[in-house]
Protein backbone atom coordinates (compact mmCIF):
# COMPACT_ATOMS: atom_id res chain seq x y z
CA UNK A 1 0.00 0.00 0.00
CA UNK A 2 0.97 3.38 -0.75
CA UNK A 3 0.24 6.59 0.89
CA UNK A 4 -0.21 9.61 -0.69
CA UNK A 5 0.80 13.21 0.31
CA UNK A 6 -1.21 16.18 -0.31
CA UNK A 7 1.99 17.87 -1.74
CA UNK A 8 4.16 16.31 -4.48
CA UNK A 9 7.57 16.01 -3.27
CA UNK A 10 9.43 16.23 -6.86
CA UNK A 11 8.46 16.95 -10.41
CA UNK A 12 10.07 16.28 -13.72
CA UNK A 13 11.17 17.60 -17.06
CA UNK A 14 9.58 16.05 -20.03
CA UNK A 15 12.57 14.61 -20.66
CA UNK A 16 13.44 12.85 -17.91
CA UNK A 17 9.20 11.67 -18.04
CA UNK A 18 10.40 10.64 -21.51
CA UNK A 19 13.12 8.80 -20.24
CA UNK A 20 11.70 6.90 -17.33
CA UNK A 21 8.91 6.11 -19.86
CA UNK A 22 11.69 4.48 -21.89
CA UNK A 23 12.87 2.45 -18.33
CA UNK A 24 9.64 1.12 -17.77
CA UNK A 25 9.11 -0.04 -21.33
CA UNK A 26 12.32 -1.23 -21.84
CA UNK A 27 12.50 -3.76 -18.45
CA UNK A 28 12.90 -7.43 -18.76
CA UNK A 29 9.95 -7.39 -15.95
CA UNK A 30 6.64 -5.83 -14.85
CA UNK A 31 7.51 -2.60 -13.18
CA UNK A 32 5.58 0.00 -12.27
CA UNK A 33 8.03 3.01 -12.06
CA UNK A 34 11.43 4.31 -10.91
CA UNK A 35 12.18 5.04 -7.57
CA UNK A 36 14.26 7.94 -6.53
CA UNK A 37 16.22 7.96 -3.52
CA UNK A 38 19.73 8.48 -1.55
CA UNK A 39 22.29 6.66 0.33
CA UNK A 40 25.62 8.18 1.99
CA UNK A 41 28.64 8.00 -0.65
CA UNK A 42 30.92 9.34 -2.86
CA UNK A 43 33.13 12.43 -2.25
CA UNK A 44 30.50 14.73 -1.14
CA UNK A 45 28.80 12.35 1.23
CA UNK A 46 25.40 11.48 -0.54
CA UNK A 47 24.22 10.04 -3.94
CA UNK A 48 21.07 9.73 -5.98
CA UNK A 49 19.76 6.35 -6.26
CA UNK A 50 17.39 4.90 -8.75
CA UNK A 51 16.20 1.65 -9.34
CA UNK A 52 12.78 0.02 -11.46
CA UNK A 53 10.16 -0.67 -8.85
CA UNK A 54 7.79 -3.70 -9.43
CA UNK A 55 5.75 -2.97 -5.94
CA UNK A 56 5.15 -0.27 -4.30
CA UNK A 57 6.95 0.12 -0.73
CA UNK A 58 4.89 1.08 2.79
CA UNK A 59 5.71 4.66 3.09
CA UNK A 60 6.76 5.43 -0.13
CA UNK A 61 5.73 8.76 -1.90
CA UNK A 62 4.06 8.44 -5.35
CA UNK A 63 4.54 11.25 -7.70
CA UNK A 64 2.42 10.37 -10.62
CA UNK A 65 2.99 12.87 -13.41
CA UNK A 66 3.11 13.03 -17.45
CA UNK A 67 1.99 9.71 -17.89
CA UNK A 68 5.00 8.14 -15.51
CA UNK A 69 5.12 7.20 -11.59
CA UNK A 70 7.91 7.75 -9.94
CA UNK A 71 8.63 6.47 -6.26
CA UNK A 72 10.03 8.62 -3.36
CA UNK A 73 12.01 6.77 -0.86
CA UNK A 74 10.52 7.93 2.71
CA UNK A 75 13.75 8.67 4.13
CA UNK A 76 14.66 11.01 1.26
CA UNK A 77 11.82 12.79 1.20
CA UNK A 78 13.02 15.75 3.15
CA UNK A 79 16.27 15.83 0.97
CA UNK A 80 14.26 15.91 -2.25
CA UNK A 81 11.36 18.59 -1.28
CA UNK A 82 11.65 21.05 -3.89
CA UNK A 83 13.28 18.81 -6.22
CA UNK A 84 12.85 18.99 -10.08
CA UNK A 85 14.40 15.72 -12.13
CA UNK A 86 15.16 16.57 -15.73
CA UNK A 87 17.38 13.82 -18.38
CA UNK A 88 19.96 15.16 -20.15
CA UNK A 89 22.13 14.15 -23.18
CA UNK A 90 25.24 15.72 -23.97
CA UNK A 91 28.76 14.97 -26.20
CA UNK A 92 30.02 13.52 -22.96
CA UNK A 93 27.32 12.18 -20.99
CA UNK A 94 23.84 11.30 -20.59
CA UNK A 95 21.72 10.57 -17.67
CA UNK A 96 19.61 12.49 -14.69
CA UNK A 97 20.18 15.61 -13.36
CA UNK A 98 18.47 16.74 -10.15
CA UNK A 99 17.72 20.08 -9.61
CA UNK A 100 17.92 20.40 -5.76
CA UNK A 101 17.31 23.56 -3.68
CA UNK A 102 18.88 21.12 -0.74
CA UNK A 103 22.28 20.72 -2.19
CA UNK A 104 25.08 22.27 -0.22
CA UNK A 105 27.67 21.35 -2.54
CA UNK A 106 28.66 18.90 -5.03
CA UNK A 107 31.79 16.76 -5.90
CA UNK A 108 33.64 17.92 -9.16
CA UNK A 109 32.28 14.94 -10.99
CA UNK A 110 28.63 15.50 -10.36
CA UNK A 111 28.45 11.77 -9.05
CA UNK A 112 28.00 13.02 -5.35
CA UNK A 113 26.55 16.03 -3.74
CA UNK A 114 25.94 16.94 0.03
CA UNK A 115 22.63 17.60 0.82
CA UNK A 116 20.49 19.56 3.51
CA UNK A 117 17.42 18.59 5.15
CA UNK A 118 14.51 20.83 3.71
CA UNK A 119 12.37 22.80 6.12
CA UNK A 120 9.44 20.60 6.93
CA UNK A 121 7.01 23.62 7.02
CA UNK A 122 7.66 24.10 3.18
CA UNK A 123 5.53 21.00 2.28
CA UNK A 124 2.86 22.01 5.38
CA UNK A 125 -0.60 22.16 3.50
CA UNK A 126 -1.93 25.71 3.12
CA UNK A 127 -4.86 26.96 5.39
């Protein structure tokens, strides 16, 4: 079971909506979606994780927007308030970039960042 918030934790680009699309579509099994989340690593101290979800976790956050649903891990839910997702594809590179008002700092390879918890009163529903 899933529980739903009355404020949507992320959004996304139409790219990266495009891409998790692809994902989904693309999977040697049923999934439902990507989940987003973090974990302590890298240089900076935190990294974005992502992996196909088949079921939905207790707890997690469902953001379901242009046509894709993507997961929120609970415990990264106050690192990711705010947060917009977009795909990008360059000479060098192509994957997701997240947009975070949260992030302190990042490593100089983009693979890490250091993150702040967001103030929990942003996401408070509005009288």
């Amino acid at each position: 079971m899933t529980v739903r918030s009355k404020f949507q934790v992320m959004s996304l680009t139409d790219a990266a909506a495009d891409r998790v699309r692809e994902l989904v579509e693309n999977a040697d099994r049923d999934v439902l979606g990507l989940r987003v989340g973090i974990k302590t690593g890298g240089c900076a101290g935190m990294e974005y994780t992502m992996d196909l979800v088949e079921e939905a976790k207790p707890g997690d956050d469902v953001i379901d927007e242009k046509g894709v649903k993507l997961y929120v891990d609970p415990s990264a839910v106050l690192f990711l308030l705010g947060t917009e997702m977009d795909f990008e594809v360059t000479k060098f590179r192509s994957g997701f970039i997240f947009k975070n008002p949260n992030e302190v700092s990042a490593c100089g390879c983009g693979e890490s960042v250091s993150l702040q918890a967001a103030d929990p009163s942003f996401a408070a529903p509005q009288a």
